[in-house]
Protein backbone atom coordinates (compact mmCIF):
# COMPACT_ATOMS: atom_id res chain seq x y z
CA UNK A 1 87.70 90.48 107.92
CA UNK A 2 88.79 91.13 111.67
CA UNK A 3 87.78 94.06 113.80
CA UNK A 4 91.54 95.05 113.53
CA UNK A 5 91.40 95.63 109.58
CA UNK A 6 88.03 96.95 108.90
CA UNK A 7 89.60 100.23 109.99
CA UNK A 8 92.33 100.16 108.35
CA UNK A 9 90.41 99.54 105.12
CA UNK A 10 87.89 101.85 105.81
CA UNK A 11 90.52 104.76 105.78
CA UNK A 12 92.57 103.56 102.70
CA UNK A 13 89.08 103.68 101.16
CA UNK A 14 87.40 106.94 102.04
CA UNK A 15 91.05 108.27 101.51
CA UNK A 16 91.30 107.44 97.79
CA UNK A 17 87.74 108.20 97.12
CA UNK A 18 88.03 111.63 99.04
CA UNK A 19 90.84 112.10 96.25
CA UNK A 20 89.33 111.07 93.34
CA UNK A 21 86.41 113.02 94.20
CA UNK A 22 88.08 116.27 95.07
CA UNK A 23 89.93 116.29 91.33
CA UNK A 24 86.66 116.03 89.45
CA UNK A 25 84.01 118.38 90.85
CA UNK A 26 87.04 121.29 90.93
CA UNK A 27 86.78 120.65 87.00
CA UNK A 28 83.17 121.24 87.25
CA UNK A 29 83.57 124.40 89.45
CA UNK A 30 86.33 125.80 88.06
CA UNK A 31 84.32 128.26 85.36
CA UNK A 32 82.22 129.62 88.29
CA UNK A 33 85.36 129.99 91.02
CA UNK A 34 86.91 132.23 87.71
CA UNK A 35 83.96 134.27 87.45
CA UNK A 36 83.39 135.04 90.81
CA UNK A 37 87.47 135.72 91.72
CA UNK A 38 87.74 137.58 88.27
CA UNK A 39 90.47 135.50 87.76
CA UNK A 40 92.29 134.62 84.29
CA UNK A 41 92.28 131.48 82.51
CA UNK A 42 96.19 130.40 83.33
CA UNK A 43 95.04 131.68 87.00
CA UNK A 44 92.51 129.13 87.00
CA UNK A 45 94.99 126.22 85.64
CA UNK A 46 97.29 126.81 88.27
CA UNK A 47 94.40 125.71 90.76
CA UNK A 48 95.04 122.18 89.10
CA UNK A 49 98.51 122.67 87.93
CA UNK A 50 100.20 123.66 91.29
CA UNK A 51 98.28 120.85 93.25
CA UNK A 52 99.25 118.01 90.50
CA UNK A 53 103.48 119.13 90.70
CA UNK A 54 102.93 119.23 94.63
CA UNK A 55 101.50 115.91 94.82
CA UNK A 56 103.33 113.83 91.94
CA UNK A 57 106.76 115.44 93.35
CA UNK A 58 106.46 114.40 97.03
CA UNK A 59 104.59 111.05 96.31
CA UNK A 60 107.76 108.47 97.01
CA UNK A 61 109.10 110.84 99.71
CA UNK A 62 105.78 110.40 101.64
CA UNK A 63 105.69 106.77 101.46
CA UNK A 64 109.70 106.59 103.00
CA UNK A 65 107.81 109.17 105.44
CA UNK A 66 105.33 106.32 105.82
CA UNK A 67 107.73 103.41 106.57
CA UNK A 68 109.90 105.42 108.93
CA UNK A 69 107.35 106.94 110.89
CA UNK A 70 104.23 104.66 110.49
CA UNK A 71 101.66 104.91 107.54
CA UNK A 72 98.74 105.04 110.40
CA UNK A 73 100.56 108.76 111.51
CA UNK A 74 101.58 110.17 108.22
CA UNK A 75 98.01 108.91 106.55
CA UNK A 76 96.17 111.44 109.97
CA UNK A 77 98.42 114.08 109.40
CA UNK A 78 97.52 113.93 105.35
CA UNK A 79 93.79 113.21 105.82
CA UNK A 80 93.65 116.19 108.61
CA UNK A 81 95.54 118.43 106.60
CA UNK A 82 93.49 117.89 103.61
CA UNK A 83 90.48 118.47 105.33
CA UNK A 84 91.83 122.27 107.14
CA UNK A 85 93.65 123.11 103.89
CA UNK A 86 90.03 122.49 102.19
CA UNK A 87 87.91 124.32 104.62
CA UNK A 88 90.65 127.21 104.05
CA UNK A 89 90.33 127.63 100.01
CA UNK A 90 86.57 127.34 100.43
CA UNK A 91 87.19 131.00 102.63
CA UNK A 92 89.84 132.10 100.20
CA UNK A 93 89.52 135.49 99.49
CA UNK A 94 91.47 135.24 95.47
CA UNK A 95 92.64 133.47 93.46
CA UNK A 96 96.25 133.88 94.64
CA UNK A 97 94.83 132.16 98.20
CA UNK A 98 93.42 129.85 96.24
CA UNK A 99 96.38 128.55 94.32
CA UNK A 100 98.61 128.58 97.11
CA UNK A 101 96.34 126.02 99.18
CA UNK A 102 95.74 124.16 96.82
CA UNK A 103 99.61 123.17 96.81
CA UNK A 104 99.64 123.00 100.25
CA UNK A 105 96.39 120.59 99.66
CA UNK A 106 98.41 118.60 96.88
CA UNK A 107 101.53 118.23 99.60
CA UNK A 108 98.66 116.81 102.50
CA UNK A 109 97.07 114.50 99.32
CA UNK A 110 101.38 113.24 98.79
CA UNK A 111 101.04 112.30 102.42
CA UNK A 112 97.67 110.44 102.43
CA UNK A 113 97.83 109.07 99.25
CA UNK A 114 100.82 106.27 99.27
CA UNK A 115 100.03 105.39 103.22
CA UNK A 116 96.19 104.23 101.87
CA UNK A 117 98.18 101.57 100.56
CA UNK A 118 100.96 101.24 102.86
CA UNK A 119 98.25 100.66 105.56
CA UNK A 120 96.93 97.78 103.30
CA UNK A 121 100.28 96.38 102.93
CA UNK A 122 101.11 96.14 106.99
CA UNK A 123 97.21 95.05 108.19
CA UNK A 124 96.89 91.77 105.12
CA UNK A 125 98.67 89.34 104.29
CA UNK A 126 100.64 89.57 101.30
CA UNK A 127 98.10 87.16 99.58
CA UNK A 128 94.85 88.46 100.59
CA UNK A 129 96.11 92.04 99.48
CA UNK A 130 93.61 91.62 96.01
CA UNK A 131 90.88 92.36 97.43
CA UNK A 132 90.70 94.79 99.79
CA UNK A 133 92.74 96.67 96.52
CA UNK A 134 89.59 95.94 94.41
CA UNK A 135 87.12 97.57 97.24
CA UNK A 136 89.64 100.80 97.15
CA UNK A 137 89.47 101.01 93.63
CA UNK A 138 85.88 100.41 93.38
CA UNK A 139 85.42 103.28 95.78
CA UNK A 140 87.50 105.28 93.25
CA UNK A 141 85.33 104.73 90.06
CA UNK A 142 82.19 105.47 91.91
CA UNK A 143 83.73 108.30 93.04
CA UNK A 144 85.08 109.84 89.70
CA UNK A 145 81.64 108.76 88.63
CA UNK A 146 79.77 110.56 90.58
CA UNK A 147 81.97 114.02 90.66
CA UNK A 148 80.90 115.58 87.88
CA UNK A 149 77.27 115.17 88.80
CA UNK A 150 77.74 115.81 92.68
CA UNK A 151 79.66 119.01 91.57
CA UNK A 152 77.45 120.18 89.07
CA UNK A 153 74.41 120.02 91.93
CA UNK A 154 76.80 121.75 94.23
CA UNK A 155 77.82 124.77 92.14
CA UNK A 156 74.55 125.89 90.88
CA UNK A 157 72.83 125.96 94.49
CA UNK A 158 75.42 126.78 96.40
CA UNK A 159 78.08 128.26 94.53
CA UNK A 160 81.98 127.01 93.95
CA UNK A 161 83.23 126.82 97.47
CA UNK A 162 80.99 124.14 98.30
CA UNK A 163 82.96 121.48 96.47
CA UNK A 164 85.89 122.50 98.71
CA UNK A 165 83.09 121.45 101.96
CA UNK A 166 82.11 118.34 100.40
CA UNK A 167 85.49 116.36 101.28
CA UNK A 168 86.49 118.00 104.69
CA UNK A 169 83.43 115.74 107.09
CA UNK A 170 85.14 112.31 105.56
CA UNK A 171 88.78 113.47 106.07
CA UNK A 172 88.30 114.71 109.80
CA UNK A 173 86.32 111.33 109.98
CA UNK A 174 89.55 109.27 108.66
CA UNK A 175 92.09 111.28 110.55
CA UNK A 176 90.58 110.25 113.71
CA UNK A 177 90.11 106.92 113.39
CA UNK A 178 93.65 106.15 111.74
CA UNK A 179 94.82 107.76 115.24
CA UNK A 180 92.44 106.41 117.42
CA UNK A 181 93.50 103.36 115.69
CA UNK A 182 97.16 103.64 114.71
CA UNK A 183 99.94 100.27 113.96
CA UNK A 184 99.28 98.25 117.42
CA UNK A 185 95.24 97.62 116.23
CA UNK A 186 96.03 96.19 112.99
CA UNK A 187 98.30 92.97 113.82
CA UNK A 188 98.76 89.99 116.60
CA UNK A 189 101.08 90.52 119.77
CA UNK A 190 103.57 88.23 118.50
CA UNK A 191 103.84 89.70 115.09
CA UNK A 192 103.77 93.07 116.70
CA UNK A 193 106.41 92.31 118.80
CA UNK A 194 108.73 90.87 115.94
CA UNK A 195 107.96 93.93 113.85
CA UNK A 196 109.11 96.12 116.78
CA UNK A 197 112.35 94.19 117.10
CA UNK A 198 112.64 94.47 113.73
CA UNK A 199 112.04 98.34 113.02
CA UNK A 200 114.56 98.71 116.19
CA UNK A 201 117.37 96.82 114.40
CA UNK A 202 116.54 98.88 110.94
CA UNK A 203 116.68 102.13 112.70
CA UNK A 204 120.00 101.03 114.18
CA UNK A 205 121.53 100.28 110.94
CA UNK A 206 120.69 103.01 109.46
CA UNK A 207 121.42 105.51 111.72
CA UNK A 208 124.91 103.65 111.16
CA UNK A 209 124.84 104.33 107.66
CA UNK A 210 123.64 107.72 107.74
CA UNK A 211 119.73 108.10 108.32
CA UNK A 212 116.93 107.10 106.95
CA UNK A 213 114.84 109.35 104.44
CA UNK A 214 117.95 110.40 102.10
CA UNK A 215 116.78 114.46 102.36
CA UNK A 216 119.05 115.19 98.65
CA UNK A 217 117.64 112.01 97.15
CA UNK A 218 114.18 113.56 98.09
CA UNK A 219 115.23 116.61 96.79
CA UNK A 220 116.18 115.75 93.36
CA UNK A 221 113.57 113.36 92.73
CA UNK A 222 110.99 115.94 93.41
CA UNK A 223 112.83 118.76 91.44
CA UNK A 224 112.41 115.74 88.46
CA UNK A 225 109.00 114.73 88.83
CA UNK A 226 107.61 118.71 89.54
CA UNK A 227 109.62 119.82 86.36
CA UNK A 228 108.21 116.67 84.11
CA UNK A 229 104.61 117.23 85.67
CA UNK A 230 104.67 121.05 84.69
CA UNK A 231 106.86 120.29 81.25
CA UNK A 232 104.14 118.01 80.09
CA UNK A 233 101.44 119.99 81.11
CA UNK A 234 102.80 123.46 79.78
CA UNK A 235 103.26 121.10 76.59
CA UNK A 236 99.53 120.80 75.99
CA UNK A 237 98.78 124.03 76.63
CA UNK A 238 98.51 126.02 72.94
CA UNK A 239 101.99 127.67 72.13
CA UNK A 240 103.79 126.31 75.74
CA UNK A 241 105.47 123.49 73.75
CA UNK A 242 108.80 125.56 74.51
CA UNK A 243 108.18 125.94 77.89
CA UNK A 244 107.31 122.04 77.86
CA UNK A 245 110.21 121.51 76.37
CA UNK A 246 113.02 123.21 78.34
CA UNK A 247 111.25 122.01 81.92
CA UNK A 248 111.04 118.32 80.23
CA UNK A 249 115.08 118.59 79.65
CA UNK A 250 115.65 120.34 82.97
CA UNK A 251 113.49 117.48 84.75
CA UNK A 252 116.01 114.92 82.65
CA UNK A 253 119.36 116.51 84.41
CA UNK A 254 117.75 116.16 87.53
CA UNK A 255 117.07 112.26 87.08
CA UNK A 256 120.54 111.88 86.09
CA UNK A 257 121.58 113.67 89.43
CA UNK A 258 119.35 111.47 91.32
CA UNK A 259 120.60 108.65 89.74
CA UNK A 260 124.37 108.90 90.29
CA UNK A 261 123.07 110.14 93.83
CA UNK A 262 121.51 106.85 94.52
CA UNK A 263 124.28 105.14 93.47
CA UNK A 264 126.93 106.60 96.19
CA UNK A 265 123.83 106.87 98.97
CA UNK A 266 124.62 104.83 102.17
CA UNK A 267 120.69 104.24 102.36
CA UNK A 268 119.09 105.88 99.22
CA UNK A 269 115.28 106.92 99.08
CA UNK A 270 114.66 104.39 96.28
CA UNK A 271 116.03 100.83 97.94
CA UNK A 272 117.49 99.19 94.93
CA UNK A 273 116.35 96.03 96.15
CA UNK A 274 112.91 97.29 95.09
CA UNK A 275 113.92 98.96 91.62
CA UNK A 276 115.51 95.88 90.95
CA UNK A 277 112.35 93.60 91.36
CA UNK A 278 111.11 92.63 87.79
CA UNK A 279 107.28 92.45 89.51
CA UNK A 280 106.97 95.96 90.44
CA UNK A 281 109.40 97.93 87.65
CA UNK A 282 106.40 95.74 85.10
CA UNK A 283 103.37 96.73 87.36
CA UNK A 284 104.70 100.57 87.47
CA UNK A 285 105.03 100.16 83.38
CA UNK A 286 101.38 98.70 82.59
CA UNK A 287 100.00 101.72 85.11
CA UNK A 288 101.89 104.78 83.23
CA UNK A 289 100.66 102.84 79.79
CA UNK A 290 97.11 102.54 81.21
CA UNK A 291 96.75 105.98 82.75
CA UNK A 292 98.13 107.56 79.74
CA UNK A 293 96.25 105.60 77.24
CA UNK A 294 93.00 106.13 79.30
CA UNK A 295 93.10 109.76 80.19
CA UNK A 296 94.14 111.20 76.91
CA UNK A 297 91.67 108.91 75.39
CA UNK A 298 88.84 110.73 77.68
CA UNK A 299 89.99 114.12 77.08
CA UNK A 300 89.82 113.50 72.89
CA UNK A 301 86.44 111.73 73.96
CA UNK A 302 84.98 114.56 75.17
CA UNK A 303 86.10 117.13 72.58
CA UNK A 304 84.55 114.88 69.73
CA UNK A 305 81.22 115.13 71.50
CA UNK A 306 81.12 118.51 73.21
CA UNK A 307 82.38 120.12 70.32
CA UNK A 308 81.60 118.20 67.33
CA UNK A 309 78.86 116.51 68.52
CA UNK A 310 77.34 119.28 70.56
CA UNK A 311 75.99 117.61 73.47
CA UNK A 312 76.06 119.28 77.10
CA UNK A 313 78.51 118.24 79.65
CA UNK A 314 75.82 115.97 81.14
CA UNK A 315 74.97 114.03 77.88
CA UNK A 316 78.54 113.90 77.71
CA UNK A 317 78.97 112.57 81.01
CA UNK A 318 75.95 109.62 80.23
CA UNK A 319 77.50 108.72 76.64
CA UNK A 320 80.95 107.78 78.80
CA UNK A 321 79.33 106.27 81.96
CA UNK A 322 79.30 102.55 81.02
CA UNK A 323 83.36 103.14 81.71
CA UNK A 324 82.79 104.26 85.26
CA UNK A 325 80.16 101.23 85.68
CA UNK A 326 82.41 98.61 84.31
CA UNK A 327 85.17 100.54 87.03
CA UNK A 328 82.83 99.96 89.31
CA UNK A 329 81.78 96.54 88.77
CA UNK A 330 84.99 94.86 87.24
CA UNK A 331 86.88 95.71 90.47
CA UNK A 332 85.55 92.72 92.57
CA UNK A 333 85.86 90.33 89.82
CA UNK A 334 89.59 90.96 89.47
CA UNK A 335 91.10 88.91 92.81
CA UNK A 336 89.18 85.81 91.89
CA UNK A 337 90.78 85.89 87.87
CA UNK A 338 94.35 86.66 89.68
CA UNK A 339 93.94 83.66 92.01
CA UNK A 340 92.73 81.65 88.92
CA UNK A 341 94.74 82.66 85.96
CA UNK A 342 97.32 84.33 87.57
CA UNK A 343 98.26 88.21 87.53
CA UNK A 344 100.05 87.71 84.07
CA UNK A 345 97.04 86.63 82.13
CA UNK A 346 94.77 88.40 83.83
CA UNK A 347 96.43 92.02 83.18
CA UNK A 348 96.93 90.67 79.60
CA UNK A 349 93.54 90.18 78.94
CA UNK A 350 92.96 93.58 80.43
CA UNK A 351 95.52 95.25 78.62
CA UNK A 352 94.17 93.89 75.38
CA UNK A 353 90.16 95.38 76.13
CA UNK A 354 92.28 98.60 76.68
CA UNK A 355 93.70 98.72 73.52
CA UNK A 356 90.74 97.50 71.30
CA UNK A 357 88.75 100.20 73.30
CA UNK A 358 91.00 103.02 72.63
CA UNK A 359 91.29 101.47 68.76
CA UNK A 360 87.34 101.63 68.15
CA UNK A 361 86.65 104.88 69.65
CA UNK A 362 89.34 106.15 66.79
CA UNK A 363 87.10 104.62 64.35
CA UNK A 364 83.89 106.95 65.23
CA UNK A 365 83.38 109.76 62.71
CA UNK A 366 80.59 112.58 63.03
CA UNK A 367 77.35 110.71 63.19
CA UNK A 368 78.91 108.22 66.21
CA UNK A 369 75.77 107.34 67.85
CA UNK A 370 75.31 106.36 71.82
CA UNK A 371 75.56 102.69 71.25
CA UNK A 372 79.53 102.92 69.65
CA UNK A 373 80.53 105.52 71.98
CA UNK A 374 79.14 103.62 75.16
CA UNK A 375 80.78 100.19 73.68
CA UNK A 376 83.88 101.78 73.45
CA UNK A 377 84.00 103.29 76.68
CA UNK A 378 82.68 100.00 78.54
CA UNK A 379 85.77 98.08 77.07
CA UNK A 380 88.17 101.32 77.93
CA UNK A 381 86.36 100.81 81.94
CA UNK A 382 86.31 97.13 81.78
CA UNK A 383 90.33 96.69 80.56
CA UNK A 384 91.49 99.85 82.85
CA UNK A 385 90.30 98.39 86.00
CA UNK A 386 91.93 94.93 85.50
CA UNK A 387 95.02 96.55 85.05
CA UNK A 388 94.86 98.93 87.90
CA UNK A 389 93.73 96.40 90.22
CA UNK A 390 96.20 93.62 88.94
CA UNK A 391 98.92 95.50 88.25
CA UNK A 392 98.25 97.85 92.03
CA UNK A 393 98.37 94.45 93.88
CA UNK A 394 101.63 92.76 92.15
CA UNK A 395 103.24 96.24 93.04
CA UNK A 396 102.21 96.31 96.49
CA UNK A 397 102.55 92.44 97.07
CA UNK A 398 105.64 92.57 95.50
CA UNK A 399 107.29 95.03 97.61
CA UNK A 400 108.76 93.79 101.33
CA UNK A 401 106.74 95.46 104.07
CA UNK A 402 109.74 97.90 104.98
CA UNK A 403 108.98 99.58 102.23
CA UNK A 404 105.53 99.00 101.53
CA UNK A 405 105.22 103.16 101.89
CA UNK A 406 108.22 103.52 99.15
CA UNK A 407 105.87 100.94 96.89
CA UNK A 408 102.54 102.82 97.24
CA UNK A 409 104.25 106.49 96.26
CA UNK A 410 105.60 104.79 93.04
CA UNK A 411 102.33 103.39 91.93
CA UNK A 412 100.57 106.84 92.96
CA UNK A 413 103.69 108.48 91.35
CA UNK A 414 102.94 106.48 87.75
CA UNK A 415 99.32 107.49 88.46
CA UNK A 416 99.69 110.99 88.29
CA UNK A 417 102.87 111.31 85.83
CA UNK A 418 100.46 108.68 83.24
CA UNK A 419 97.60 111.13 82.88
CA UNK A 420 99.85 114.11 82.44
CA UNK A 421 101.68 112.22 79.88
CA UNK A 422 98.37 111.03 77.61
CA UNK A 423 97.12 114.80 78.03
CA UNK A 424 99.84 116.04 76.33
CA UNK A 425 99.99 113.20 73.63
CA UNK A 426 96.88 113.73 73.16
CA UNK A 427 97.04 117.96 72.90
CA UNK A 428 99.99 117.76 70.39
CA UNK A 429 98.84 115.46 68.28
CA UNK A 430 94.87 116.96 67.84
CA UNK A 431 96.80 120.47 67.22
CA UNK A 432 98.65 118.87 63.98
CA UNK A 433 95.80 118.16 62.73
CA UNK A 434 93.99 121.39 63.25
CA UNK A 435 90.54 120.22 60.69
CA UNK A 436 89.94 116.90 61.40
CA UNK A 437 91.30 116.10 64.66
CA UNK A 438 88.82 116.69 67.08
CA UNK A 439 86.87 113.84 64.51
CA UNK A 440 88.65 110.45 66.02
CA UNK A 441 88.52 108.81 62.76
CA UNK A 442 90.44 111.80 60.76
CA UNK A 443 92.89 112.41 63.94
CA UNK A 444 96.34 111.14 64.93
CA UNK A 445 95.79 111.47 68.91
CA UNK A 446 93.79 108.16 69.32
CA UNK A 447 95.67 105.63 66.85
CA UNK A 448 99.12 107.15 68.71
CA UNK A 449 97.43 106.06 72.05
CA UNK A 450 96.34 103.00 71.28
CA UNK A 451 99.78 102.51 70.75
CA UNK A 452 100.94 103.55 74.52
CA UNK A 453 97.46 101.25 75.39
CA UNK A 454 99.67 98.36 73.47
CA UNK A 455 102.66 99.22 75.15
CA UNK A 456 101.08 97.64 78.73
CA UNK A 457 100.72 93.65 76.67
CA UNK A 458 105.14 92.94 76.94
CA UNK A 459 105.11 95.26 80.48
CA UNK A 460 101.84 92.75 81.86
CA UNK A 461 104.04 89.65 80.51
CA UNK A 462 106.78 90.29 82.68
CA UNK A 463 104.04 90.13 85.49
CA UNK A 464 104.36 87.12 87.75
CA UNK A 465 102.22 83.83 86.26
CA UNK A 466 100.08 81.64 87.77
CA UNK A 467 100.61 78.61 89.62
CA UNK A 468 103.84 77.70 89.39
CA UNK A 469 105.16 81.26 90.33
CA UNK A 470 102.99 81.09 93.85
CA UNK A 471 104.67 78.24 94.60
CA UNK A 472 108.39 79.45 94.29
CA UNK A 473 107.65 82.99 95.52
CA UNK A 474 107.07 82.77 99.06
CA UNK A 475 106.31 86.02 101.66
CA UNK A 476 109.56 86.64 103.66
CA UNK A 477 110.02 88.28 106.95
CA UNK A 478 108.02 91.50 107.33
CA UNK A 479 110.98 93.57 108.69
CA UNK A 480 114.04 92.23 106.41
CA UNK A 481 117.72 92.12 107.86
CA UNK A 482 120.52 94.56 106.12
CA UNK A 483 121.16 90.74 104.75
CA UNK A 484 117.79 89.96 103.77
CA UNK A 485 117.58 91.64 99.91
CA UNK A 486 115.21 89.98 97.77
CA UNK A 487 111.90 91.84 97.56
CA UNK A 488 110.00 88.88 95.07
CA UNK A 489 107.08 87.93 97.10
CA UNK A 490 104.10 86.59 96.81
């Protein structure tokens, strides 16, 4: 690796793990930060709630954000932001402070988030992109890994706002560097110079056409994504399936808007050229399948043994850790089995240890011991992680450089919409079955999600193959033409 990318790796890395790390120890300190504000119980949801809508609604916006400004700039103003909005809730006086920065926090998270990839996509080349993905999402198992346990030491010596602390030294740290850094460090003169001329002629055209970011497309497409986020949440919350409902159906009309929006823009927010690619509409499909499947498998998971099982949130944490350990170590296998087998196989194969995971931990009844739960959860880490990493890198790859940042909001977007989605599955279907379904072999919520898990097998299929397909799908120019369309590339 040169001296010019180990930067730009090193923030896409620390960024996503700063992330990952935030979400989980706020679940560990959010009893304490109720207590100690007096807060209520919705209060407290809100603290997640308001951060998730802010963050899954400005995700795509970001990444145009990204390519029209530079992901270096928008990825320091996120990471900075993050960091002063965190110092901030950790001084909060209430829980209305609280809540309130912690949706400015979610809209400095939509900034960072997509440009940790867009970075990726403007300092590699299109095919060494696996691996540097694989380090990022290794980062991001070890970090979800070691939340609950970081948190839990945090909160009973130092109380809740420490968790808040904990991320703000890494994100000033990031910030920096991704300005002291910025574009010119992470690319040749020549190439720099061509991607100059290029950006110059884009700008020109589409200042032509009408600008660049599309502020109404932006619009609706958040209204859509905030109203699904908060419909599916408010869904699995006990007697909000109205609520759910009606901001579900409301988040529909705006979709259509967008849509027939899109259609009449003179340069639209979502380039069609990259909705149209069958690579990245298949990757975005196996990663809402996979987040879904996975997350509302984990929050079933750890009713059955918290509440039927009775084991502490610690034991809890040790009978699933073979899932963050296979995260963890399956990550840097995964760009030597693309190169091999091909991305199609290889997320496949992945999407098939998914499934069969999900399928055997509905077969554990009452007296489920360590060894069945740990299996199950090793095969839900090991085929998760395949698919993220495969199915992150055919997305990114797949996308032309101009809109690398446009590429990297969709994949965060499916990230964030997938969990939300399994939740709710999950919620629904363990409150029909009100004796029995907290037990995964006497539930519905775990067969119905190894369904979703099944539905990522025909979505990795239409995933590029192996040989063959490197050899017709060659990278084209990084800064494409108003001519230049096609976005297939390997």
């Amino acid at each position: 690796m040169t001296s010019r990318r180990a930067p730009v790796l090193a923030c896409s890395v620390v960024g996503a793990a700063v992330v990952a790390l935030d979400g989980t120890v706020l679940t560990v300190a959010q009893p304490a930060l109720q207590r100690d504000l007096h807060a209520g119980l919705d209060q407290v949801q809100w603290t997640s709630t308001g951060y998730l809508i802010a963050v899954a609604s400005l995700l795509v916006f970001a990444g145009r954000l990204g390519d029209r400004y530079g992901h270096h700039r928008v990825f320091a103003v996120g990471a900075l932001g993050f960091a002063a909005v965190s110092t901030g809730i950790a001084l909060a006086p209430g829980i209305g402070a609280v809540i309130a920065l912690r949706v400015l926090q979610g809209v400095c998270g939509a900034l960072l988030q997509p440009a940790t990839l867009g970075m990726l996509r403007t300092a590699f080349p299109p095919e060494r992109l696996g691996t540097p993905i694989a380090v990022r999402t290794a980062a991001i198992g070890l970090a979800a890994a070691a939340g609950p346990l970081v948190g839990g030491a945090l909160v009973s010596s130092y109380g809740w706002r420490s968790v808040f602390l904990l991320g703000v030294p890494p994100t000033l740290a990031i910030g920096v560097l991704a300005l002291a850094t910025g574009e010119r460090d992470t690319e040749p003169q020549v190439d720099r110079e061509a991607r100059r001329q290029g950006e110059r002629h884009a700008e020109r055209e589409a200042e032509r056409r009408g600008g660049h970011l599309d502020p109404l497309g932006a619009l609706l497409l958040a209204v859509a994504l905030g109203l699904l986020v908060h419909g599916l949440v408010e869904a699995a919350r006990p007697g909000g399936a109205t609520a759910g409902a009606l901001a579900c159906a409301g988040a529909g009309a705006a979709a259509v808007a967008l849509v027939r929006h899109e259609r009449r823009a003179a340069r639209p927010l979502l380039p069609p050229e990259l909705l149209r690619s069958v690579p990245v509409a298949a990757g975005l499909a196996v990663l809402l399948a996979a987040s879904a499947a996975l997350f509302g498998s984990l929050f079933v998971a750890t009713y059955f043994l918290q509440d039927v099982q009775g084991l502490d949130p610690l034991d809890c944490a040790l009978r699933v850790l073979p899932l963050a350990v296979l995260m963890v170590l399956g990550a840097p296998l995964c760009p030597p089995f693309q190169r091999r087998f091909g991305p199609r196989r290889t997320a496949t194969a992945g999407a098939g240890l998914l499934t069969l995971g999900v399928l055997l931990l509905s077969r554990l009844d009452a007296t489920a011991g360590a060894v069945s739960v740990g299996t199950s959860a090793a095969l839900l880490g090991a085929g998760f992680v395949t698919l993220l990493v495969t199915a992150t890198s055919v997305v990114v790859h797949r996308a032309p450089e101009a809109h690398a940042g446009v590429a990297g909001g969709l994949q965060q977007t499916a990230m964030n919409v997938g969990p939300a989605l399994g939740t709710a599955v999950a919620t629904l279907l363990l409150a029909r079955v009100p004796l029995g379904g907290f037990v995964p072999a006497a539930g519905a919520a775990l067969p119905a999600l190894a369904v979703i898990a099944a539905l990522a097998v025909p979505a990795a299929l239409a995933l590029p193959g192996g040989g063959a397909d490197r050899g017709r799908t060659r990278p084209g120019p990084t800064s494409p033409g108003p001519e230049s369309r096609s976005c297939v590339r390997s």
